[in-house]
C-alpha atoms as a PDB file:
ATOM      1  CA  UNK A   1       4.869   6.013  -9.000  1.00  0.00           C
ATOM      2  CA  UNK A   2       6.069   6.705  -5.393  1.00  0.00           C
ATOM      3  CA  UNK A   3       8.807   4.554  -3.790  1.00  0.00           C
ATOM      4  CA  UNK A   4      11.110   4.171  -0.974  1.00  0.00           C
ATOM      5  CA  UNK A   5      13.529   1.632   0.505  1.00  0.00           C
ATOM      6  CA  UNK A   6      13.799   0.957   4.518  1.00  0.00           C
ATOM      7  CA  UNK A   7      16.286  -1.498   5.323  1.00  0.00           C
ATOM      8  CA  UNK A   8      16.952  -3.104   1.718  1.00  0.00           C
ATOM      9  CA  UNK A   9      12.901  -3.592   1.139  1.00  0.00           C
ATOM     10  CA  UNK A  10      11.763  -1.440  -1.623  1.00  0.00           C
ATOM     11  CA  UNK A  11       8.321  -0.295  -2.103  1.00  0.00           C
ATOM     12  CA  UNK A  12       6.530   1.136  -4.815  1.00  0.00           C
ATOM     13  CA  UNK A  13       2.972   2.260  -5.113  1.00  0.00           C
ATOM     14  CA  UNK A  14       0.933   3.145  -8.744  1.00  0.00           C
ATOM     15  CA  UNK A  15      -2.908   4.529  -8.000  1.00  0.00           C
ATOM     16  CA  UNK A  16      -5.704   4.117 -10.601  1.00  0.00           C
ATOM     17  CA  UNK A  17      -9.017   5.587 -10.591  1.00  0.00           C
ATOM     18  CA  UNK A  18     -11.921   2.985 -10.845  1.00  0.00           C
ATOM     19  CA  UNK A  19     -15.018   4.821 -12.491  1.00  0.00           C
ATOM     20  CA  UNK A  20     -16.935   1.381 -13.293  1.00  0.00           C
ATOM     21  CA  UNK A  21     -17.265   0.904  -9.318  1.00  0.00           C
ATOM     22  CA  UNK A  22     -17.899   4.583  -8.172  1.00  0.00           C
ATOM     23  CA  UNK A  23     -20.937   6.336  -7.816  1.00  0.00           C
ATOM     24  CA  UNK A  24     -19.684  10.234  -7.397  1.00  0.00           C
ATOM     25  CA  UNK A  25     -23.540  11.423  -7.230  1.00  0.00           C
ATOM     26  CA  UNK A  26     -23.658   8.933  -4.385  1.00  0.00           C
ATOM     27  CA  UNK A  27     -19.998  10.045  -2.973  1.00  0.00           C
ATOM     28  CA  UNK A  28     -18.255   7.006  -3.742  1.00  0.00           C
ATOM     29  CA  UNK A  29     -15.403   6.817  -4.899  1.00  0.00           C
ATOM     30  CA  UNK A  30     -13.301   3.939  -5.612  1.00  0.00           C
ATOM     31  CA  UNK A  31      -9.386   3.278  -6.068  1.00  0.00           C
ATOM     32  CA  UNK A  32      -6.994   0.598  -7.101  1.00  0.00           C
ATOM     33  CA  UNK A  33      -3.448   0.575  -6.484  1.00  0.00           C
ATOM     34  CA  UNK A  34      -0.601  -1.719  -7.176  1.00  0.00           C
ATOM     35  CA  UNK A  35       2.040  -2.717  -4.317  1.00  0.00           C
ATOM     36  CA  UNK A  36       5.477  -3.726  -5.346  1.00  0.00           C
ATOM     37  CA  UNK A  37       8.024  -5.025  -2.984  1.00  0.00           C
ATOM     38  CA  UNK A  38      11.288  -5.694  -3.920  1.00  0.00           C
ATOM     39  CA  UNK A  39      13.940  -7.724  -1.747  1.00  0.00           C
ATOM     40  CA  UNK A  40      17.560  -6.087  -2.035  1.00  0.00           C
ATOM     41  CA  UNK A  41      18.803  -7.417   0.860  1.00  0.00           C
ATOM     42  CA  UNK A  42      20.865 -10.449   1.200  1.00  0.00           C
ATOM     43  CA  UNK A  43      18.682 -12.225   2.805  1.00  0.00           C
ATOM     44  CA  UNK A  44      14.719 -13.668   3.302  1.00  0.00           C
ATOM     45  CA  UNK A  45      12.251 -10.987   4.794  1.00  0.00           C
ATOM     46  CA  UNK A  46       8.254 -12.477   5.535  1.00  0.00           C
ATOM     47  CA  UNK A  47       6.059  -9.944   5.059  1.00  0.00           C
ATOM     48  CA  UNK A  48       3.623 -10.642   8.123  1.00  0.00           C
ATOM     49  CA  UNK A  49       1.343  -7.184   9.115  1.00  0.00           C
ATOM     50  CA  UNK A  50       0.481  -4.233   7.368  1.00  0.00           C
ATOM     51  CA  UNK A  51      -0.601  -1.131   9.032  1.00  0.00           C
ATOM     52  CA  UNK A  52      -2.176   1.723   6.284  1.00  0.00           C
ATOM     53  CA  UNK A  53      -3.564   4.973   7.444  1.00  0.00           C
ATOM     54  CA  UNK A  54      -6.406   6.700   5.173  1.00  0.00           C
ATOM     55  CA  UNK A  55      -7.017  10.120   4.850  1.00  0.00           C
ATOM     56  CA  UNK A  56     -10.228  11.423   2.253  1.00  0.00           C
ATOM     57  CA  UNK A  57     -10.043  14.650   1.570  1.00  0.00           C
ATOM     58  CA  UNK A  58     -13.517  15.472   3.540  1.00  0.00           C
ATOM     59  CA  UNK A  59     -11.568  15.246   6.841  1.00  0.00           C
ATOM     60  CA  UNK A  60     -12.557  11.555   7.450  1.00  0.00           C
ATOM     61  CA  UNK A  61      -9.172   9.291   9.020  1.00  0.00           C
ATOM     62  CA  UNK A  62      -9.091   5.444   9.242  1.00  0.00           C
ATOM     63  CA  UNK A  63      -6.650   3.036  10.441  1.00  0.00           C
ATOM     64  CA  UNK A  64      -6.541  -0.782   8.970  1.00  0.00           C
ATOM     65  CA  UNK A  65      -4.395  -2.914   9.976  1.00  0.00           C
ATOM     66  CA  UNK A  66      -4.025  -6.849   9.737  1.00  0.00           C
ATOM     67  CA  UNK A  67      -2.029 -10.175   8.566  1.00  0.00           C
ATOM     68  CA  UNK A  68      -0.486 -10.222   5.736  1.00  0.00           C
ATOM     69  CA  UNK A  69      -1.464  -8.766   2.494  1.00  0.00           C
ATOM     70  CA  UNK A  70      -4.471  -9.828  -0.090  1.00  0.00           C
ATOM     71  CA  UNK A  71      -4.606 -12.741   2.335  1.00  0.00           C
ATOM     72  CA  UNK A  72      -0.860 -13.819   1.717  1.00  0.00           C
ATOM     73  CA  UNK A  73       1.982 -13.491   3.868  1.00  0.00           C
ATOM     74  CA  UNK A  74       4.556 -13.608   1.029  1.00  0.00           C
ATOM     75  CA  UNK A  75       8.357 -14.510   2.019  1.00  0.00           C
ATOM     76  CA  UNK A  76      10.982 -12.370  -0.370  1.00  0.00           C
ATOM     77  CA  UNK A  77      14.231 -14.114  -1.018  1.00  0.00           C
ATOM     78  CA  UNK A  78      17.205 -11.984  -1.933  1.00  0.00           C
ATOM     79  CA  UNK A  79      16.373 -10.193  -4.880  1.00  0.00           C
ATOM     80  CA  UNK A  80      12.944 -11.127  -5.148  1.00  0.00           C
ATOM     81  CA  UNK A  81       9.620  -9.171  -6.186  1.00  0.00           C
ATOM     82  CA  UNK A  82       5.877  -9.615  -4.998  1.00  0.00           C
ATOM     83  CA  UNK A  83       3.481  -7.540  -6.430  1.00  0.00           C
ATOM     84  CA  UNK A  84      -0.068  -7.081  -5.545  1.00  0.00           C
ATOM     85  CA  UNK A  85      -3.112  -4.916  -6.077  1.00  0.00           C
ATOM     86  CA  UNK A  86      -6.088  -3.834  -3.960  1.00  0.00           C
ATOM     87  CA  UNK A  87      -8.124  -1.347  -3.406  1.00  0.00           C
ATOM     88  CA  UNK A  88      -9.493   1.600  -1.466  1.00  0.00           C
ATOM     89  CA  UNK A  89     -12.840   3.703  -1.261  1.00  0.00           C
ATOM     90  CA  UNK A  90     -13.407   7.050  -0.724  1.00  0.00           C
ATOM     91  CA  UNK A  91     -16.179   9.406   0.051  1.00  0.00           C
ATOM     92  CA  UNK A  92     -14.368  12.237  -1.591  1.00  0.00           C
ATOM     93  CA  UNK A  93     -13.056  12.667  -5.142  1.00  0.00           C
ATOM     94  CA  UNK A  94      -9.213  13.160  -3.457  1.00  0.00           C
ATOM     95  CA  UNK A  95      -7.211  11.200  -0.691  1.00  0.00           C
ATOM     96  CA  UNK A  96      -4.137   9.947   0.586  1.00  0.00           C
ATOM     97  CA  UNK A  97      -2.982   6.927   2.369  1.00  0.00           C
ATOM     98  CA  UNK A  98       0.820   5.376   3.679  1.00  0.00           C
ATOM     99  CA  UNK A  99       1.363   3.042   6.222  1.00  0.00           C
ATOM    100  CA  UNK A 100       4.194   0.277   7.104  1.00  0.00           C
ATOM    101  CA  UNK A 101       4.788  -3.562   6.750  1.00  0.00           C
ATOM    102  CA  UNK A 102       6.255  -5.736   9.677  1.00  0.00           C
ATOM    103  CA  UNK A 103       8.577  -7.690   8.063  1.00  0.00           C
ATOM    104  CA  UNK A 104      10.664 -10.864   9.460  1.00  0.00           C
ATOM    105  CA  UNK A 105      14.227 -10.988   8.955  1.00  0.00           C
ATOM    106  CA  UNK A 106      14.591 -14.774   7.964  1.00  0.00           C
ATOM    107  CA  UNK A 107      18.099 -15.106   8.926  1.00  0.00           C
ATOM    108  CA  UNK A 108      18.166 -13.500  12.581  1.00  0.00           C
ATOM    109  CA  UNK A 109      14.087 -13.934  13.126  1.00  0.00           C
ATOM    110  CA  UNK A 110      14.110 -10.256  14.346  1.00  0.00           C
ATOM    111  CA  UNK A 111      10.478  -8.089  13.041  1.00  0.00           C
ATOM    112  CA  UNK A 112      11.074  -4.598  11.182  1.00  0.00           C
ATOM    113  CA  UNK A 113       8.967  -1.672  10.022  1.00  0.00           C
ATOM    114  CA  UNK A 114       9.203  -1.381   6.388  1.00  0.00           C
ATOM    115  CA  UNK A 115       7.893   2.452   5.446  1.00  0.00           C
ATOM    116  CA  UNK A 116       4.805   2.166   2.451  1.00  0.00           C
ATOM    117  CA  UNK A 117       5.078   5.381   0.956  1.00  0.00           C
ATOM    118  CA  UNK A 118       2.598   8.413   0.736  1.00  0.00           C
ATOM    119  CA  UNK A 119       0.436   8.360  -2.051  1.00  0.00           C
ATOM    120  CA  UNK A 120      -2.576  10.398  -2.973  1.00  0.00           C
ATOM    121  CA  UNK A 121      -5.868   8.951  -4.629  1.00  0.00           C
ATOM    122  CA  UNK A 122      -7.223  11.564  -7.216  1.00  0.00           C
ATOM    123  CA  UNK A 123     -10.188  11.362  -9.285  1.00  0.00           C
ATOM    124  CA  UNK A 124      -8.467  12.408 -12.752  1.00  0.00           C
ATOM    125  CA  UNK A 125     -11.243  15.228 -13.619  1.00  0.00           C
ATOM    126  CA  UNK A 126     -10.314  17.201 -10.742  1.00  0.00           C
ATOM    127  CA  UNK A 127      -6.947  17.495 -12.286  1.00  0.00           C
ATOM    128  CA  UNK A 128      -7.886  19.855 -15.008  1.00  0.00           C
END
């Protein structure tokens, strides 16, 4: 599991392969990971963009970015956790992808970047 904090918002990433929806004769390859944000400030942060970057391993670069997550815009009160999980495809059997979150602080209404760590997307046979 990767993780970092930026400005009292945790976040923690876990990857998982998906065999039942890939097709690697077909170069597909498909990817599930689980978001978890955790709130150690003291005070409310909205979670209102997300911005990933997505790098396969055959050179190929995207950019998404949008509102909210999973169609949510979660709000995190002190201490709180929201988890989620989504997915990503690949046309390669390896890739990587990191991005940030605008958040709201609730208190002062003022938008910060929250850093979404680097993590790579590896089909597990080309581990061995």
């Amino acid at each position: 599991m990767n993780s970092t904090t930026t400005q009292g918002v945790e976040v923690s990433v876990e990857t998982y392969y998906q065999p039942d929806y890939s097709n690697p004769l077909a170069g597909e390859f498909m990817f599930a990971y689980r978001i978890t944000i955790d709130n150690h400030n003291n005070f409310s942060v909205k979670l209102h963009r997300r911005h990933w970057h997505i790098f396969d391993s055959n050179g190929d670069h995207r950019e998404v970015e949008g509102e909210g997550v999973v169609g949510v815009q979660p709000m995190l009160t002190p201490g709180d956790r929201y988890q989620y999980v989504s997915g990503c495809n690949l046309r390669s059997e390896m890739g990587r992808m990191s991005g940030t979150y605008q958040m709201e602080n609730m208190d002062t209404k003022k938008f910060f970047d929250v850093d979404i760590p680097a993590f790579e997307m590896v089909v597990p046979f080309k581990n061995n």
